[in-house]
Protein backbone atom coordinates (compact mmCIF):
# COMPACT_ATOMS: atom_id res chain seq x y z
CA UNK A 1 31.88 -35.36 26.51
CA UNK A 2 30.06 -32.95 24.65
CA UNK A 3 26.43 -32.29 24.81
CA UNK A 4 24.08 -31.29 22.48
CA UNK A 5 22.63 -27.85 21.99
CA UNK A 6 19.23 -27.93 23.87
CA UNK A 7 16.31 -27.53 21.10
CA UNK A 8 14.68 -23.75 21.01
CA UNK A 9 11.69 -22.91 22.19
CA UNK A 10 9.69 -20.35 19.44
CA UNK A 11 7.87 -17.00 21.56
CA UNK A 12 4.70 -18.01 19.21
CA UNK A 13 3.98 -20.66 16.92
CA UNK A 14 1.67 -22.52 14.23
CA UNK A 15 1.37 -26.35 13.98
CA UNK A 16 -0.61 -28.09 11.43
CA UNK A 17 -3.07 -24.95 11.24
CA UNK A 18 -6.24 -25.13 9.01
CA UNK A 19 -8.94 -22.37 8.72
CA UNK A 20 -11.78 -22.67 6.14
CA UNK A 21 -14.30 -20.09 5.40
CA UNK A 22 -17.34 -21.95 3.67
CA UNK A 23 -15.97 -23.97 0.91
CA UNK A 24 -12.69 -21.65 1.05
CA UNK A 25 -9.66 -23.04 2.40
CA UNK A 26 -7.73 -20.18 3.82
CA UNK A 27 -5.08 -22.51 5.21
CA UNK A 28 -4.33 -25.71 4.82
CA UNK A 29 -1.47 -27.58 7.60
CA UNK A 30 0.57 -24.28 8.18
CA UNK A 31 3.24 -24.54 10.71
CA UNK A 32 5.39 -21.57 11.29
CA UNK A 33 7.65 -20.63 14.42
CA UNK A 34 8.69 -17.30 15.16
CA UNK A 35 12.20 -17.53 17.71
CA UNK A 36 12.99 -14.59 20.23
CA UNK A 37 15.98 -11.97 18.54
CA UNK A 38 14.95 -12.99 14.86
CA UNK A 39 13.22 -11.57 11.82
CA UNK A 40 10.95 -13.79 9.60
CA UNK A 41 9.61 -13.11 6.75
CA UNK A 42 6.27 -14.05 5.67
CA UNK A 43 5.60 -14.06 1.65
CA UNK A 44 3.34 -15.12 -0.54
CA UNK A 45 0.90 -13.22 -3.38
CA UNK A 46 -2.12 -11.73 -2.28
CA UNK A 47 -4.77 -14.40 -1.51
CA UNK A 48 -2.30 -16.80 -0.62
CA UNK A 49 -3.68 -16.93 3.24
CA UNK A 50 -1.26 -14.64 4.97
CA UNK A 51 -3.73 -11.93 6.67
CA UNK A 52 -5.27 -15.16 7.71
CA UNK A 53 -2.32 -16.86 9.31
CA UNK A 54 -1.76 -13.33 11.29
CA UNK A 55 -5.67 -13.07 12.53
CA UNK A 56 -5.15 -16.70 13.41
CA UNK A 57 -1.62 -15.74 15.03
CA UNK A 58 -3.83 -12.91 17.01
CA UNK A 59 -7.10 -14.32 17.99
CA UNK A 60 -9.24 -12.89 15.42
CA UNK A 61 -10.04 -16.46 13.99
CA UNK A 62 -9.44 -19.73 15.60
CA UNK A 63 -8.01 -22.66 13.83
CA UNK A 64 -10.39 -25.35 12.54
CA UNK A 65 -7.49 -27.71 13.24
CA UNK A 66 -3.73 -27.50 14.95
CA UNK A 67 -2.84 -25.49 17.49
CA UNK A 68 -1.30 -21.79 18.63
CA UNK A 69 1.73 -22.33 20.90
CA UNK A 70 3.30 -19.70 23.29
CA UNK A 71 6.62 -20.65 24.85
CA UNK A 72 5.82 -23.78 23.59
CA UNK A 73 2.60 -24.64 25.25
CA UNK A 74 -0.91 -24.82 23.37
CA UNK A 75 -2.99 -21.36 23.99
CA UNK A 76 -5.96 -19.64 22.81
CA UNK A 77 -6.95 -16.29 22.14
CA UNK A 78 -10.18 -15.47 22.31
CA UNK A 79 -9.22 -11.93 20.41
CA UNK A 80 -7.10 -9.63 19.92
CA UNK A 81 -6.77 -8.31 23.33
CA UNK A 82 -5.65 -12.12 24.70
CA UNK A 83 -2.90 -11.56 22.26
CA UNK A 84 -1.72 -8.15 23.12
CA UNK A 85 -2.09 -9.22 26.77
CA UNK A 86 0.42 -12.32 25.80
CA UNK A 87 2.81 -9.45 24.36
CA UNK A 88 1.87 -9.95 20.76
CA UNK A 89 1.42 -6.28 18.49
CA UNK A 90 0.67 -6.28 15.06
CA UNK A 91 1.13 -3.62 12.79
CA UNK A 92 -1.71 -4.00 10.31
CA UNK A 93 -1.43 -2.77 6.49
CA UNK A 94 -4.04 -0.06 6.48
CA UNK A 95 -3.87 2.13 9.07
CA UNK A 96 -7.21 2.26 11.98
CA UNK A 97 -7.10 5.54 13.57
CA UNK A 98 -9.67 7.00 15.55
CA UNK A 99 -9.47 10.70 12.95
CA UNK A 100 -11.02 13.24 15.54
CA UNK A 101 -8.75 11.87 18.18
CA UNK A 102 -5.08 13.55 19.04
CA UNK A 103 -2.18 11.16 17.99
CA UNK A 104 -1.53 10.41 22.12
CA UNK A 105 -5.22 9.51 22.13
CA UNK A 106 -4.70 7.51 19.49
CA UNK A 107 -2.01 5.42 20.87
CA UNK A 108 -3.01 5.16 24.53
CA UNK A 109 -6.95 4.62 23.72
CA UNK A 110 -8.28 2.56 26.53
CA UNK A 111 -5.13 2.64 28.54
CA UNK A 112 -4.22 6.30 29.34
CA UNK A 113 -2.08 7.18 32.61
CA UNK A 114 -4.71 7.98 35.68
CA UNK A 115 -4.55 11.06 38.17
CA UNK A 116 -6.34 10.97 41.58
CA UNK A 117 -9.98 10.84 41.27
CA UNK A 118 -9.60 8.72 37.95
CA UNK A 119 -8.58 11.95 35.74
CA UNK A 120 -6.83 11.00 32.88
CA UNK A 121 -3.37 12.28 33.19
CA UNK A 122 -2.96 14.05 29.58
CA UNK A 123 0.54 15.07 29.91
CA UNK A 124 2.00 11.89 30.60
CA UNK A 125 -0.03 10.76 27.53
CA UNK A 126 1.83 13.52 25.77
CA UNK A 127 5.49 12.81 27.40
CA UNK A 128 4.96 9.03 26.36
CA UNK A 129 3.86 9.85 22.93
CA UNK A 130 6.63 12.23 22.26
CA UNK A 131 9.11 9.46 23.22
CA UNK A 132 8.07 6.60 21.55
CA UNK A 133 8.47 9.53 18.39
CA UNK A 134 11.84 10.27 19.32
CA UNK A 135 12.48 6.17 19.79
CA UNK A 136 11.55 6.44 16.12
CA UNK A 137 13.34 9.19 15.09
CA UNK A 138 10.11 11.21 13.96
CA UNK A 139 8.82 14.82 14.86
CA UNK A 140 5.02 14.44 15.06
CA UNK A 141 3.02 16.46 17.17
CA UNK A 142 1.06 14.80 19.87
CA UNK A 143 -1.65 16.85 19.71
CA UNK A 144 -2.63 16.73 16.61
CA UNK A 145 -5.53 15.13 15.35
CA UNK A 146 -5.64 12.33 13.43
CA UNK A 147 -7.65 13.00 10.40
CA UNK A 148 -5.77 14.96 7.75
CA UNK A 149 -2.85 12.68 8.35
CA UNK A 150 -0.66 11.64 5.41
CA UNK A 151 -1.01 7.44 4.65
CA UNK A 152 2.67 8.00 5.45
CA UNK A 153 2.39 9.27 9.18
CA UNK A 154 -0.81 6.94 9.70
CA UNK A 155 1.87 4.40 9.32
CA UNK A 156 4.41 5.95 11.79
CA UNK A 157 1.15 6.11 15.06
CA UNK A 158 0.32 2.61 14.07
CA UNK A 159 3.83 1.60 14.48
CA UNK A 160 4.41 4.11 17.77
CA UNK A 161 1.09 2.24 19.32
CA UNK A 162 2.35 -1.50 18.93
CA UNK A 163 5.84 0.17 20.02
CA UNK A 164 3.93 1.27 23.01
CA UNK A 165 2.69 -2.13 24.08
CA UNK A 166 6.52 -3.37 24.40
CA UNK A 167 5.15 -6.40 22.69
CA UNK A 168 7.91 -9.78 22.64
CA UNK A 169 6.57 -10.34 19.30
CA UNK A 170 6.13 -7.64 16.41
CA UNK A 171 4.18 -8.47 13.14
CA UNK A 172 4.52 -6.22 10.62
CA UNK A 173 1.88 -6.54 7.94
CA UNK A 174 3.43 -4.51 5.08
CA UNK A 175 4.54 -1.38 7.48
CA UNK A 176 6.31 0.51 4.70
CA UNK A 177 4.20 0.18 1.80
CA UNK A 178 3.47 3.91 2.18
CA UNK A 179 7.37 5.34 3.45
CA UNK A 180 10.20 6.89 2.05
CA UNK A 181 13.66 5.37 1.75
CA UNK A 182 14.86 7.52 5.08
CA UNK A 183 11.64 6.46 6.75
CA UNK A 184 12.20 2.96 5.97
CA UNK A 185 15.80 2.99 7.14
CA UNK A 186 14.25 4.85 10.40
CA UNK A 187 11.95 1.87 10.46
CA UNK A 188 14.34 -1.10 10.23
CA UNK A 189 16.57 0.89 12.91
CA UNK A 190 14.08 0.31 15.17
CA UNK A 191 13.25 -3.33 14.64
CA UNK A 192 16.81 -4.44 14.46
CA UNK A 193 16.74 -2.61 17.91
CA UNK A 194 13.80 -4.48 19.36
CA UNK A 195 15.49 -7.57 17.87
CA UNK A 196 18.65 -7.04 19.15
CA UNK A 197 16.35 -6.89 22.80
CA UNK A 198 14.86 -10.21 22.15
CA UNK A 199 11.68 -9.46 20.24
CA UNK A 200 10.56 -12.06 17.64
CA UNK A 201 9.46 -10.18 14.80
CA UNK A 202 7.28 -11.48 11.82
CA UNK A 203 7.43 -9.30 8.86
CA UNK A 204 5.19 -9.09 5.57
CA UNK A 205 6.16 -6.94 2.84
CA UNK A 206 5.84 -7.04 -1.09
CA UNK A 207 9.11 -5.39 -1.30
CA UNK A 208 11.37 -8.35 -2.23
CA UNK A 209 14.32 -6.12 -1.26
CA UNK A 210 13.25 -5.02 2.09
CA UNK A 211 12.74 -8.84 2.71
CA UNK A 212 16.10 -9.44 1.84
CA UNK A 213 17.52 -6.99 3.94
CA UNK A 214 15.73 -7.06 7.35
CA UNK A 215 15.10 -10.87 7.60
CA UNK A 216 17.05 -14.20 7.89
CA UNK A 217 14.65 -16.76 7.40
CA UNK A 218 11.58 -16.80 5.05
CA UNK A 219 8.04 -18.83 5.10
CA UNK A 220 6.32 -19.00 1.54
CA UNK A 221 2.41 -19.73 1.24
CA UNK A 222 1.07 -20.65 -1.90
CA UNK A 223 -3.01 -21.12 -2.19
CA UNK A 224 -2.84 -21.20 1.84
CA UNK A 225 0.03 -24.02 1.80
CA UNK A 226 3.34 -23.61 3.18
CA UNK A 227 5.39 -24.54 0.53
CA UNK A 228 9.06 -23.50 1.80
CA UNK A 229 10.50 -22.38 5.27
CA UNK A 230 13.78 -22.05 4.75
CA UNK A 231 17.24 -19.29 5.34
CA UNK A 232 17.01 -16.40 3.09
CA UNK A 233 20.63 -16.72 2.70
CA UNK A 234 21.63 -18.28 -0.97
CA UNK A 235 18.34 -17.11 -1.95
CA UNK A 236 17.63 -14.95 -4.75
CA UNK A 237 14.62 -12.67 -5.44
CA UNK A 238 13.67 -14.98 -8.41
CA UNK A 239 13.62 -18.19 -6.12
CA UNK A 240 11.62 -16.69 -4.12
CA UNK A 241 8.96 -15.42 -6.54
CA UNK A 242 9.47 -18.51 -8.38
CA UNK A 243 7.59 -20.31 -4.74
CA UNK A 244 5.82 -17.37 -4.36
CA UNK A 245 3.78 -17.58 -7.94
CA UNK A 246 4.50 -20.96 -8.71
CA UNK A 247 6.18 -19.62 -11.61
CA UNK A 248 8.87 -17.95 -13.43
CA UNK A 249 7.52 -14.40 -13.31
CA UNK A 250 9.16 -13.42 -16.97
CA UNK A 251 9.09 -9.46 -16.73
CA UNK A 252 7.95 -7.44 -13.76
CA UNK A 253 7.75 -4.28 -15.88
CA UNK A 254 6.51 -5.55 -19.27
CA UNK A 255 6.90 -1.56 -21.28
CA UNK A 256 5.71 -1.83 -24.84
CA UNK A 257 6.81 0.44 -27.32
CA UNK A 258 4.19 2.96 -28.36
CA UNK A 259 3.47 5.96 -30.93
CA UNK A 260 3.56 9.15 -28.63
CA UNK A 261 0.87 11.65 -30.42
CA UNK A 262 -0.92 14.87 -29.25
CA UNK A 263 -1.03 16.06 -25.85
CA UNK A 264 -4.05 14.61 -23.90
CA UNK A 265 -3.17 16.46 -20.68
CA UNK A 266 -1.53 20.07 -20.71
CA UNK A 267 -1.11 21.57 -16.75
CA UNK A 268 0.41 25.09 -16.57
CA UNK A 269 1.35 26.93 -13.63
CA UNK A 270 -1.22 25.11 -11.48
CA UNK A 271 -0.65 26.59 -8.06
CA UNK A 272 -1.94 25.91 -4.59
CA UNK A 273 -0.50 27.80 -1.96
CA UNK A 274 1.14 26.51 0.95
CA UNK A 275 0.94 22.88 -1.10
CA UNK A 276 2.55 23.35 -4.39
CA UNK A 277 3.83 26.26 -6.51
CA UNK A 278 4.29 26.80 -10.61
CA UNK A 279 3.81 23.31 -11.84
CA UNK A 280 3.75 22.75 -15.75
CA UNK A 281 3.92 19.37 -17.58
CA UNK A 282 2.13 17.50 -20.30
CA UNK A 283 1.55 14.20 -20.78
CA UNK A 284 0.87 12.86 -24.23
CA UNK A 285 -1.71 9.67 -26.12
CA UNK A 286 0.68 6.81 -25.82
CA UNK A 287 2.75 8.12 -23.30
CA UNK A 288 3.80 7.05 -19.46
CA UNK A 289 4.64 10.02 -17.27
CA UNK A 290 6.17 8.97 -14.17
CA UNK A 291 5.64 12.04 -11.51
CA UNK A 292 8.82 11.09 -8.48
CA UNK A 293 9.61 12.16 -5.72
CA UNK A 294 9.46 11.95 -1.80
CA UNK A 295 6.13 11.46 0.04
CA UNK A 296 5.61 15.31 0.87
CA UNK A 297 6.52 16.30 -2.07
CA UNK A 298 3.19 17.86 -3.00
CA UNK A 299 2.63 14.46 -5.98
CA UNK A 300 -0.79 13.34 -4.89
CA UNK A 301 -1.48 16.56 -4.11
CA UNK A 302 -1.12 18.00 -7.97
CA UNK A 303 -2.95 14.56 -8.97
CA UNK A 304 -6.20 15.55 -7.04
CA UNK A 305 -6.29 19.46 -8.39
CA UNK A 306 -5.67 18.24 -11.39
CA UNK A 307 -8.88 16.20 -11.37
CA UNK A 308 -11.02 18.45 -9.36
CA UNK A 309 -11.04 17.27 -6.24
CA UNK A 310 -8.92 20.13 -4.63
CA UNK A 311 -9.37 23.29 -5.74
CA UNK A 312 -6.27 25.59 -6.68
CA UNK A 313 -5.37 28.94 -6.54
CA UNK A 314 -4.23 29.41 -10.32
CA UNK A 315 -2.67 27.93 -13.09
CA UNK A 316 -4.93 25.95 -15.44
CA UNK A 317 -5.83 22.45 -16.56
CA UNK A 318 -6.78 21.44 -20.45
CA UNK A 319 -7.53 17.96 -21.06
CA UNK A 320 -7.78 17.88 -25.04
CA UNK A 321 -7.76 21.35 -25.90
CA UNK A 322 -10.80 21.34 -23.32
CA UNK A 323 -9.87 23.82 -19.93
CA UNK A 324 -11.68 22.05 -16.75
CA UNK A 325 -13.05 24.59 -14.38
CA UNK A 326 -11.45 24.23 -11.20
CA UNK A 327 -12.99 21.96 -8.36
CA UNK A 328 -15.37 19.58 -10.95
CA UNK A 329 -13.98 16.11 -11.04
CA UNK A 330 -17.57 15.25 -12.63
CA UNK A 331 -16.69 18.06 -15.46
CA UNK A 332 -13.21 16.66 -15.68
CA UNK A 333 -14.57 12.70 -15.96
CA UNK A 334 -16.65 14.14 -18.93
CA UNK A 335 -13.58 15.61 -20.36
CA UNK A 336 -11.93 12.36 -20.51
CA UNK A 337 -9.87 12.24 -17.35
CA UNK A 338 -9.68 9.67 -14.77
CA UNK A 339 -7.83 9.06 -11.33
CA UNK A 340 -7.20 6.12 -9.20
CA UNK A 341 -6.12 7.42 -6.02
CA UNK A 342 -3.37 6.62 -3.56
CA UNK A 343 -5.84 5.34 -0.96
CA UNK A 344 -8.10 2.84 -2.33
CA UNK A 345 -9.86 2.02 0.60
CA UNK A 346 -11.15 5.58 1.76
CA UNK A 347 -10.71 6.80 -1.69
CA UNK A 348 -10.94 4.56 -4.42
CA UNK A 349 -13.49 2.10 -2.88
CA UNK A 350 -16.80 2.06 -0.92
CA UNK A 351 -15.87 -0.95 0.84
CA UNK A 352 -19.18 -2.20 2.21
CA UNK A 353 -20.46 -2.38 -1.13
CA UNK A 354 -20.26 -5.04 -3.42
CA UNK A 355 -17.65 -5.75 -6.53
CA UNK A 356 -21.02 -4.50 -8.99
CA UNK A 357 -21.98 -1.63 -7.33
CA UNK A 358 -18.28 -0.21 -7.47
CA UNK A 359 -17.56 -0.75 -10.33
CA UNK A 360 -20.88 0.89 -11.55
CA UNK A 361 -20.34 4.25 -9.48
CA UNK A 362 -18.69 5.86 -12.11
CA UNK A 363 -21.21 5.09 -15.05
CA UNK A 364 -24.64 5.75 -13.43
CA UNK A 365 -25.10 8.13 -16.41
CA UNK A 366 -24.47 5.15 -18.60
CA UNK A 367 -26.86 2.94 -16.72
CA UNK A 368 -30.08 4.72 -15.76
CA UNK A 369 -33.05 5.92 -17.71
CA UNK A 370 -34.55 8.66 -15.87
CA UNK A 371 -32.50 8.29 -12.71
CA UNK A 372 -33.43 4.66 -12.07
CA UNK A 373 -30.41 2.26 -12.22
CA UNK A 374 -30.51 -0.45 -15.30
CA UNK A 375 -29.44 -3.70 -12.86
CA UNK A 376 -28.59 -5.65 -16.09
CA UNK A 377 -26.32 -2.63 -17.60
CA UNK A 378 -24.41 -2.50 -14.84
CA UNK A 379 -23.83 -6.20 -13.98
CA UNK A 380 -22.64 -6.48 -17.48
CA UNK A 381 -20.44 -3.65 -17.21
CA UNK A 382 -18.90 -5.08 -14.11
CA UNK A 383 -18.66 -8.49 -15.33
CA UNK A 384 -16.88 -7.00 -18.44
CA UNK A 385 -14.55 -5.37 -16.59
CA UNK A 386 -14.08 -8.11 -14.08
CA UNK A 387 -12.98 -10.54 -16.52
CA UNK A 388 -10.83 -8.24 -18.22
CA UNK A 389 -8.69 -7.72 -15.41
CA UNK A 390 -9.04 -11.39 -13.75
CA UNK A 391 -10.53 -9.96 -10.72
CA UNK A 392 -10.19 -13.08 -8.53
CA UNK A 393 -13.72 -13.72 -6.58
CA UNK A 394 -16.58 -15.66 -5.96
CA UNK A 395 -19.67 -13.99 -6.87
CA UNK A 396 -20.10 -9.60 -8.30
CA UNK A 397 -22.27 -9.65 -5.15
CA UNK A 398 -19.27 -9.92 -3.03
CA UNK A 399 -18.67 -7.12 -0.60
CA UNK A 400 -14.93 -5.48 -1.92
CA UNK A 401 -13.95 -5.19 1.10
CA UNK A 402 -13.39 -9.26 1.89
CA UNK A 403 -11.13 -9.11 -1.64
CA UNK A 404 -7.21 -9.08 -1.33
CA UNK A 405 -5.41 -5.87 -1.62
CA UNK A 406 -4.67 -6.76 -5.66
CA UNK A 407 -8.08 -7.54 -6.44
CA UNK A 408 -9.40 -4.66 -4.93
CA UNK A 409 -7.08 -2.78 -6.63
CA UNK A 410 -8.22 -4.38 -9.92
CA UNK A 411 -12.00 -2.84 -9.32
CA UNK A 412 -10.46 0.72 -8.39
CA UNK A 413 -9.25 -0.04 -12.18
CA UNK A 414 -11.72 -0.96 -13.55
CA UNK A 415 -14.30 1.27 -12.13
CA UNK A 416 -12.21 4.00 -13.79
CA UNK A 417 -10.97 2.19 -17.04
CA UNK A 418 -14.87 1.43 -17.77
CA UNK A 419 -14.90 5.25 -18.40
CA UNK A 420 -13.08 4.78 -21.24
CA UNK A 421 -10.78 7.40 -20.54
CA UNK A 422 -8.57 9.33 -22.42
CA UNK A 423 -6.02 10.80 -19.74
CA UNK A 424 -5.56 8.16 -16.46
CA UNK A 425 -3.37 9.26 -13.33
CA UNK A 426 -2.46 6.47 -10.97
CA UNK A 427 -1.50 7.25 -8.00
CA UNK A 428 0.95 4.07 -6.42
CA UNK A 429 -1.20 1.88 -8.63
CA UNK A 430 1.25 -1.07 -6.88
CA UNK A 431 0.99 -0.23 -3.50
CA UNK A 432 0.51 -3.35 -0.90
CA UNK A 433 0.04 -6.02 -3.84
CA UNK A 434 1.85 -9.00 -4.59
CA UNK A 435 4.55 -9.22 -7.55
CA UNK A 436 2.25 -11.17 -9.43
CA UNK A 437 -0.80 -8.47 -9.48
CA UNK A 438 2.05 -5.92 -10.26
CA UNK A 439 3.01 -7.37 -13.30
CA UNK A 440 -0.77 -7.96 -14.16
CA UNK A 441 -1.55 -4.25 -13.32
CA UNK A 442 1.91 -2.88 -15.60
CA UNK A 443 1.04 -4.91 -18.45
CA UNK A 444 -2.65 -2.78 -18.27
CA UNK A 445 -0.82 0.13 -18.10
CA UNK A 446 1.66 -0.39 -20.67
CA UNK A 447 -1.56 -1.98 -23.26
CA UNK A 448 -3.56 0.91 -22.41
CA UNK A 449 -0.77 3.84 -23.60
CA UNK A 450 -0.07 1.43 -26.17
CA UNK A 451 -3.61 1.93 -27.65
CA UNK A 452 -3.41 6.10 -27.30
CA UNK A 453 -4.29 6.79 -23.54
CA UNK A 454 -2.05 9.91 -22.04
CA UNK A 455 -1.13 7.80 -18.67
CA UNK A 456 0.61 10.46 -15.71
CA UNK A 457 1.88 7.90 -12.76
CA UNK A 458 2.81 9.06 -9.34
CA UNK A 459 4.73 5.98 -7.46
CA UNK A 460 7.10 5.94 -4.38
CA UNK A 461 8.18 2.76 -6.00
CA UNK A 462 11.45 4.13 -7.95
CA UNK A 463 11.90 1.01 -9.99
CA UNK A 464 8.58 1.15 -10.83
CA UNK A 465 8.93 4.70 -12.31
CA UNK A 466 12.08 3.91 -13.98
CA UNK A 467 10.92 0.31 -15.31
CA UNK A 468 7.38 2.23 -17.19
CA UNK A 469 7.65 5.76 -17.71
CA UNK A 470 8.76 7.43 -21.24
CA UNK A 471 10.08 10.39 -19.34
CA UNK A 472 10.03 11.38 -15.43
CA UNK A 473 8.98 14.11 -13.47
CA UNK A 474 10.43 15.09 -10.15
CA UNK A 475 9.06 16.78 -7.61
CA UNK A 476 10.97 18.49 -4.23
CA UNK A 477 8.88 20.40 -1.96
CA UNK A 478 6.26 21.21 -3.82
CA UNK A 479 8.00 22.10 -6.86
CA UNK A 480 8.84 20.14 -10.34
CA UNK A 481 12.87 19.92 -10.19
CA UNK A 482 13.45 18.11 -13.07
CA UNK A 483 11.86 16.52 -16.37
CA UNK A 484 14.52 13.42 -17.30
CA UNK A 485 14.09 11.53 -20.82
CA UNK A 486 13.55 7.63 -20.22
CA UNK A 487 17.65 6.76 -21.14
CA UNK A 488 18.30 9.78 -18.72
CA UNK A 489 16.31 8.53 -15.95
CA UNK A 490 18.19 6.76 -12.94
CA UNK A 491 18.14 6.05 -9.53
CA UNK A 492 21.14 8.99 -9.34
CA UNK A 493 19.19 11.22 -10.88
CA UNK A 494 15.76 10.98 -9.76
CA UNK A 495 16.71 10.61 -6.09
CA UNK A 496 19.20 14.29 -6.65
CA UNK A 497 16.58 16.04 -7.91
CA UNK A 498 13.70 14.41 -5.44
CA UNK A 499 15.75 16.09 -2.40
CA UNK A 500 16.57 19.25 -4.42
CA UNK A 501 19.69 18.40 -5.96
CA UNK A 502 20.49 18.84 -9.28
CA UNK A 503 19.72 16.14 -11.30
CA UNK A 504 22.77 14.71 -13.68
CA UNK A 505 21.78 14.59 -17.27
CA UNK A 506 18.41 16.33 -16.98
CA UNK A 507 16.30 19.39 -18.09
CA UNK A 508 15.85 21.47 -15.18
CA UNK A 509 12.35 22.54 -14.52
């Protein structure tokens, strides 16, 4: 007589969870159950409720209905620190680092090893630091502060302190939105080694791929509904955007055809030492530049001299005809030239203040009579430029920072697009938003070329580069190694010349 298998219990689960906010409903009857040894996937666009199922999942909010279960019995947090105590880490999208703190600091804050006398024992702070690194496979330094870290290393503490916690449940909310390919492999080496150790592991990520690869099983939300929970194998990546949208999602990188004319942007041996060396490259009305390469590469970097921002050491910029002085983004802005930078929350964004105001920040000259804001000019402009770009939200007096990653990229947009300007570097202008806001935000980019703006974008995202740019430039430590024609352009030969190998069928730069 055989007897059946006994039912598993999930580490941490949802049942019948609601959470409103006002007249909001954030979720609506979500159950989801996350099982010791496996990876789940969590996916849905952005506003579809899932950074509020994971503040839910952690104690940050409590459910207006259902219940949490841990090992199968009803608990609640009353914060995040119930739910770290319970073995629960999460891995949040942007990255919250103390910046004049060392890394070790960083990662032990609040819980550092003791000497006699209550002395904080630094160098076991240190030793611990340096191995959850080498559990990773990185080579940070411990003791370095915090600020002036790369989005990309940011990632790697955040992920060393939940490592640190030796949590039996690991949610990831969109961990390598800012890594490289051999990062990301690094990455899912390590969570198919906590799996393999019994951790249950929740992972978010608008990479469709990296879903595919690291995860078995898949939950959808839709407009805070669950709307499938189900194997990933049989899927495809069009049934799953087809739950995740609610649609067919007809072409992810919609590229329209456009007249290339004069050169908007001309760079020529812009160099900053230490950083980047001899760059050259123009970008021309009508024309996508994609600008490749590995994060370290010295990309963002070239972006920010280029506007102003950073000063270099020689070379020179001419927007037009028009050579910028060094150092004077507000001289380049008047030029024509616009940037939307990697970072939109501690770049792009003042994220206290509301949808209006940020949009207006970069047309106070266009709003004001004798240095007194015109309220009406720049509600209009915002409103304008809110519609244009179906920024999802409920009022312009909304503080930005409650918006979803997409819509708050849409006001980085269209505080810069409302400059009507003539040259516009993005920098990852898809980073952390759903498939649905990327095709929204390359259809802008493809209209705008397509009606004579010089457009130079920088993206991590190779498919994105090869999917919009007219030609590609790649760069390898701090260097342009290549300059490949659109029909030239492949994932061979951007990825040999973005780690300083020639690149097959290219010009050499």
């Amino acid at each position: 007589m055989t007897h059946p298998e006994p039912e598993r219990i999930p580490v941490l689960a949802l049942e019948g969870v609601s959470k409103s906010f006002g007249a909001v409903r954030a979720l609506r009857e979500v159950s989801l159950r996350l099982y010791a040894g496996e990876a789940h996937a969590l996916a849905g666009e952005n506003g579809a409720g899932k950074s509020t199922l994971i503040k839910t999942l952690t104690g940050v909010h409590r459910p207006d209905s259902g219940s949490v279960l841990l090992d199968g019995a009803p608990v609640e947090f009353h914060g995040p620190a119930d739910a770290r105590d319970a073995g629960v880490a999460v891995i949040y999208q942007e990255p919250t680092l103390f910046p004049d703190l060392s890394i070790a600091e960083n990662i032990f804050m609040g819980r550092q090893p003791r000497r006699s006398f209550g002395r904080v024992d630094h160098r076991a702070v240190k030793d611990a630091t340096t191995a959850l690194f080498h559990r990773l496979g990185v080579d940070l330094d411990p003791d370095r502060p915090a600020r002036g870290l790369s989005i990309a290393d940011q990632q790697l503490v955040e992920i060393a302190k939940a490592l640190s916690f030796e949590a039996r449940v690991l949610i990831m909310d969109e961990p390598t939105a800012a890594l490289t390919g051999s990062e990301v492999a690094r990455l899912f080496g390590v969570v198919e080694t906590l799996r393999e150790q019994g951790a249950a592991v929740l992972f978010i990520s608008h990479r469709l791929e990296e879903i595919f690869g690291l995860c078995r099983h898949v939950t959808t939300l839709r407009d805070g509904a669950r709307v499938a929970s189900e194997p990933l194998d049989g899927l495809t990546e069009d049934d799953l955007v087809r739950r995740m949208v609610g649609r067919d999602l007809d072409e992810l990188y919609p590229k329209q055809e456009a007249e290339t004319g004069e050169v908007a942007l001309s760079v020529r041996r812009l160099t900053r030492e230490g950083v980047f060396t001899d760059i050259s490259f123009e970008v021309r009305r009508g024309e996508i530049v994609g600008l490749a390469g590995l994060v370290g590469a010295g990309r963002s970097e070239v972006a920010r001299a280029v506007f102003g921002v950073d000063r270099f050491d020689g070379g020179e910029v001419e927007v037009l005809g028009r050579t910028l002085e060094p150092g004077a983004p507000s001289l380049a802005m008047r030029a024509g030239l616009a940037l939307v930078p990697e970072d939109r929350r501690a770049q792009g964004l003042v994220m206290d203040m509301s949808i209006e105001r940020n949009i207006g920040l970069t047309g106070f000259a266009d709003t004001s009579r004798a240095g007194l804001m015109n309220r009406g000019a720049e509600r209009s402009r915002a409103l304008d430029w809110s519609v244009r770009l179906q920024v999802k939200y409920a009022g312009l007096g909304d503080v930005v920072g409650t918006l979803s990653g997409g819509n708050q990229q849409k006001v980085v947009l269209a505080k810069w697009l409302a400059t009507a300007p003539q040259v516009l570097i993005v920098d990852e202008p898809t980073r952390g938003i759903d498939v649905g806001t990327k095709a929204e935000v390359h259809r802008l980019l493809s209209a705008l070329a397509a009606d004579g703006v010089a457009v130079l974008m920088i993206s991590s995202d190779l498919p994105e580069i090869l999917g919009m740019a007219d030609r590609v430039l790649v760069m390898y430590e701090g260097r342009l190694t290549a300059e490949l024609p659109r029909a030239q352009a492949n994932e061979e030969s951007v990825m040999a010349a973005a780690t300083g190998r020639t690149a097959p069928g290219g010009k050499a730069v």
